[in-house]
N, C-alpha and C. Protein backbone atom coordinates (compact mmCIF):
# COMPACT_ATOMS: atom_id res chain seq x y z
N UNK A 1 -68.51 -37.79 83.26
CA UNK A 1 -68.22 -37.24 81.96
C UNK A 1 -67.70 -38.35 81.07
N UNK A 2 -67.81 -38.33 79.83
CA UNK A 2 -67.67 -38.94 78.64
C UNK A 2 -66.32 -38.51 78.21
N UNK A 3 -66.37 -38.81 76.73
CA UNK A 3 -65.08 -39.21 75.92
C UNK A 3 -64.83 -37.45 75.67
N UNK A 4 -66.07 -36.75 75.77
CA UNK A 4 -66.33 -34.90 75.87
C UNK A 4 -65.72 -34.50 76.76
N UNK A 5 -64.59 -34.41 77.09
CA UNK A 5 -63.78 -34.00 78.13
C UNK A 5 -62.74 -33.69 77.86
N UNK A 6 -62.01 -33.08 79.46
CA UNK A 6 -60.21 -32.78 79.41
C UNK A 6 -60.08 -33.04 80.85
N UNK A 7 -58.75 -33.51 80.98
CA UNK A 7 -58.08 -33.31 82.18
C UNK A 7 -58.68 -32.43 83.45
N UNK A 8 -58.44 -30.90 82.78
CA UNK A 8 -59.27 -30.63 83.83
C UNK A 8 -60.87 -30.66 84.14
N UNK A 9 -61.30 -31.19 83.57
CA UNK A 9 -62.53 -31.72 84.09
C UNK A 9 -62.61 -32.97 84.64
N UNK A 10 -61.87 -33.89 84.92
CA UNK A 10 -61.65 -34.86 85.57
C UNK A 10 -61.15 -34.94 86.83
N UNK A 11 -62.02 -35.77 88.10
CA UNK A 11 -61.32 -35.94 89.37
C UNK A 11 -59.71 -36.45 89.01
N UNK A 12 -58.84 -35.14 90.22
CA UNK A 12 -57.50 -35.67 90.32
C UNK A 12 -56.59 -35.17 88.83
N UNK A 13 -57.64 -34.48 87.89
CA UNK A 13 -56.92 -34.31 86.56
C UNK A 13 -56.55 -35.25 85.90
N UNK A 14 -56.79 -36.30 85.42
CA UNK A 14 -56.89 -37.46 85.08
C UNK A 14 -57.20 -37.21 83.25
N UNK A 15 -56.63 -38.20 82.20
CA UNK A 15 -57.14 -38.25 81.19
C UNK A 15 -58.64 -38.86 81.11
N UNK A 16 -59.46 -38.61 80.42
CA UNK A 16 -60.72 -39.11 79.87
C UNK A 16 -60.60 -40.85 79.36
N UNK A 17 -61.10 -41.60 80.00
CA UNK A 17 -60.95 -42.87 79.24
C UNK A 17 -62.05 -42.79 78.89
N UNK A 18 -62.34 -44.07 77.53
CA UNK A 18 -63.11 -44.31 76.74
C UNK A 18 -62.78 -45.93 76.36
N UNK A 19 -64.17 -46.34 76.15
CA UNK A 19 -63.80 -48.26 75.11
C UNK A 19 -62.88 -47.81 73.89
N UNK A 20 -62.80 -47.00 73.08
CA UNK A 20 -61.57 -46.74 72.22
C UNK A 20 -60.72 -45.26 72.08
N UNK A 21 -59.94 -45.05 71.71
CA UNK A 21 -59.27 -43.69 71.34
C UNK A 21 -59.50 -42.64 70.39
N UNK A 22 -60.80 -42.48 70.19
CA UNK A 22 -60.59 -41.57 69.04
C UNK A 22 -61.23 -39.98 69.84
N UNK A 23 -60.61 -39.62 68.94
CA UNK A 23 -61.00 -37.79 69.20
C UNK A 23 -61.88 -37.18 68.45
N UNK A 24 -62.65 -36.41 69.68
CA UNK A 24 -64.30 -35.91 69.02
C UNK A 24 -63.82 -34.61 68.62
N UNK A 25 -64.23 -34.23 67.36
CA UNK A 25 -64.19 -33.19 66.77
C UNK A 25 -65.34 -32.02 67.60
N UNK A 26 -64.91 -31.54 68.48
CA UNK A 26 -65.82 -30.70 69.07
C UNK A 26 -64.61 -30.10 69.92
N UNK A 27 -65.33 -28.70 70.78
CA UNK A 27 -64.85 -28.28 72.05
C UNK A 27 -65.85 -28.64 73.20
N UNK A 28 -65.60 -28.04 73.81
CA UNK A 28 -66.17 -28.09 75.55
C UNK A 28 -65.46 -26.75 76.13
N UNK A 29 -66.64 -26.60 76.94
CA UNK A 29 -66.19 -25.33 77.65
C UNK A 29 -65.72 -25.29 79.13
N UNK A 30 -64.18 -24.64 79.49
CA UNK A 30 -63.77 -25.16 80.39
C UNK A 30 -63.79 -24.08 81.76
N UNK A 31 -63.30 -22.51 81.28
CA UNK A 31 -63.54 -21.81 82.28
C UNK A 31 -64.04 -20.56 81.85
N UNK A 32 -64.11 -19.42 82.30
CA UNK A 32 -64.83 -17.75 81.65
C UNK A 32 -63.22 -17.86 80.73
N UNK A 33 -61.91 -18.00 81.48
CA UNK A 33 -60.97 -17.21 80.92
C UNK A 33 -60.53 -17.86 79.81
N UNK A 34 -60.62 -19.29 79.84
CA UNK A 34 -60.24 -20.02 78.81
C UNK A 34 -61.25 -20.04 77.82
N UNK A 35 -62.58 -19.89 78.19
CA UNK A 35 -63.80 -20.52 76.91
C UNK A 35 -63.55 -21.71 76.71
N UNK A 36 -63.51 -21.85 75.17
CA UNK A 36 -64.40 -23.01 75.00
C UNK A 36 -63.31 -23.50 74.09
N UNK A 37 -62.59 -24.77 74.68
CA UNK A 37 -61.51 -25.06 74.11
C UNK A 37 -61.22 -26.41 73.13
N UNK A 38 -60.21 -27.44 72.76
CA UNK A 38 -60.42 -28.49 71.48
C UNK A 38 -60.52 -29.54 72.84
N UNK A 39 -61.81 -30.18 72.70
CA UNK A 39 -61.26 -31.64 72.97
C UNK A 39 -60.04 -32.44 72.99
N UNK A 40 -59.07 -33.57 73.81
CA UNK A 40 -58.26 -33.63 73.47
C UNK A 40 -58.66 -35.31 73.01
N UNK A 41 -57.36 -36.01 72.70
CA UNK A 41 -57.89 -37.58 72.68
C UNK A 41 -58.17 -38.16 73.72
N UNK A 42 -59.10 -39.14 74.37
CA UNK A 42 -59.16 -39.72 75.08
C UNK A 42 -57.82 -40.77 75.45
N UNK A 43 -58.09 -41.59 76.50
CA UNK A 43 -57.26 -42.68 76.45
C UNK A 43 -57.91 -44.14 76.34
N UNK A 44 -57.78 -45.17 75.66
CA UNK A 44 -58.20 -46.67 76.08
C UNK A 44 -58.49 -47.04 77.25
N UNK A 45 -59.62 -48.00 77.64
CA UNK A 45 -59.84 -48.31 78.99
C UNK A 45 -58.87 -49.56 78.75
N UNK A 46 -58.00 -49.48 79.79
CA UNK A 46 -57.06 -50.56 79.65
C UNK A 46 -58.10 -52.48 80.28
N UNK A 47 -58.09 -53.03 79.87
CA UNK A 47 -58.89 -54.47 80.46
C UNK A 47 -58.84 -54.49 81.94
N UNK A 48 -57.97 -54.58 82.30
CA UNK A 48 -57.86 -54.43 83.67
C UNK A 48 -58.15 -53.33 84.67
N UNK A 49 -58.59 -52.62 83.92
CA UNK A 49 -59.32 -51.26 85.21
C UNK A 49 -60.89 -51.62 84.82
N UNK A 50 -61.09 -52.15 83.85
CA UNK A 50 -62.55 -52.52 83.72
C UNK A 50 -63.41 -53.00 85.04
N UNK A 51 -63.00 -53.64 85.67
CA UNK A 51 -63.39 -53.69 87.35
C UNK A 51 -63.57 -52.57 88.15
N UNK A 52 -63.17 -52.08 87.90
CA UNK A 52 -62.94 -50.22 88.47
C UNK A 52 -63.90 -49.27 88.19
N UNK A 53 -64.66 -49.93 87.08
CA UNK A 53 -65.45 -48.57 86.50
C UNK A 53 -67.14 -49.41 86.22
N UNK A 54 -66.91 -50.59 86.66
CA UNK A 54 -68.76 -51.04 86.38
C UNK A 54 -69.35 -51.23 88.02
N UNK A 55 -70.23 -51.04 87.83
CA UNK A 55 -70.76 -51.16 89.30
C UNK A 55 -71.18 -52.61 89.39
């Protein structure tokens, strides 16, 4: 998943990183009970986890 995310859609519940911080004006849909809720902001990929995330 992309910068289109939340927490709970992330392994471990984790924030959404992204190359920058901005917040997508959209929702995403998360469960029947919740629907379809705000995007939140992502977080910065910090430089140093950049190893972590390219194959």
């Amino acid at each position: 998943m992309g910068r289109v995310s939340r927490p709970e859609l992330q392994p471990d519940g984790a924030q959404p990183v992204v190359p920058s911080a901005i917040q997508p004006e959209t929702q995403v849909f998360i469960s029947g009970e919740s629907g379809m809720v705000d995007v939140l902001e992502p977080r910065a990929l910090e430089a140093e986890e950049i190893p972590g995330v390219v194959e």
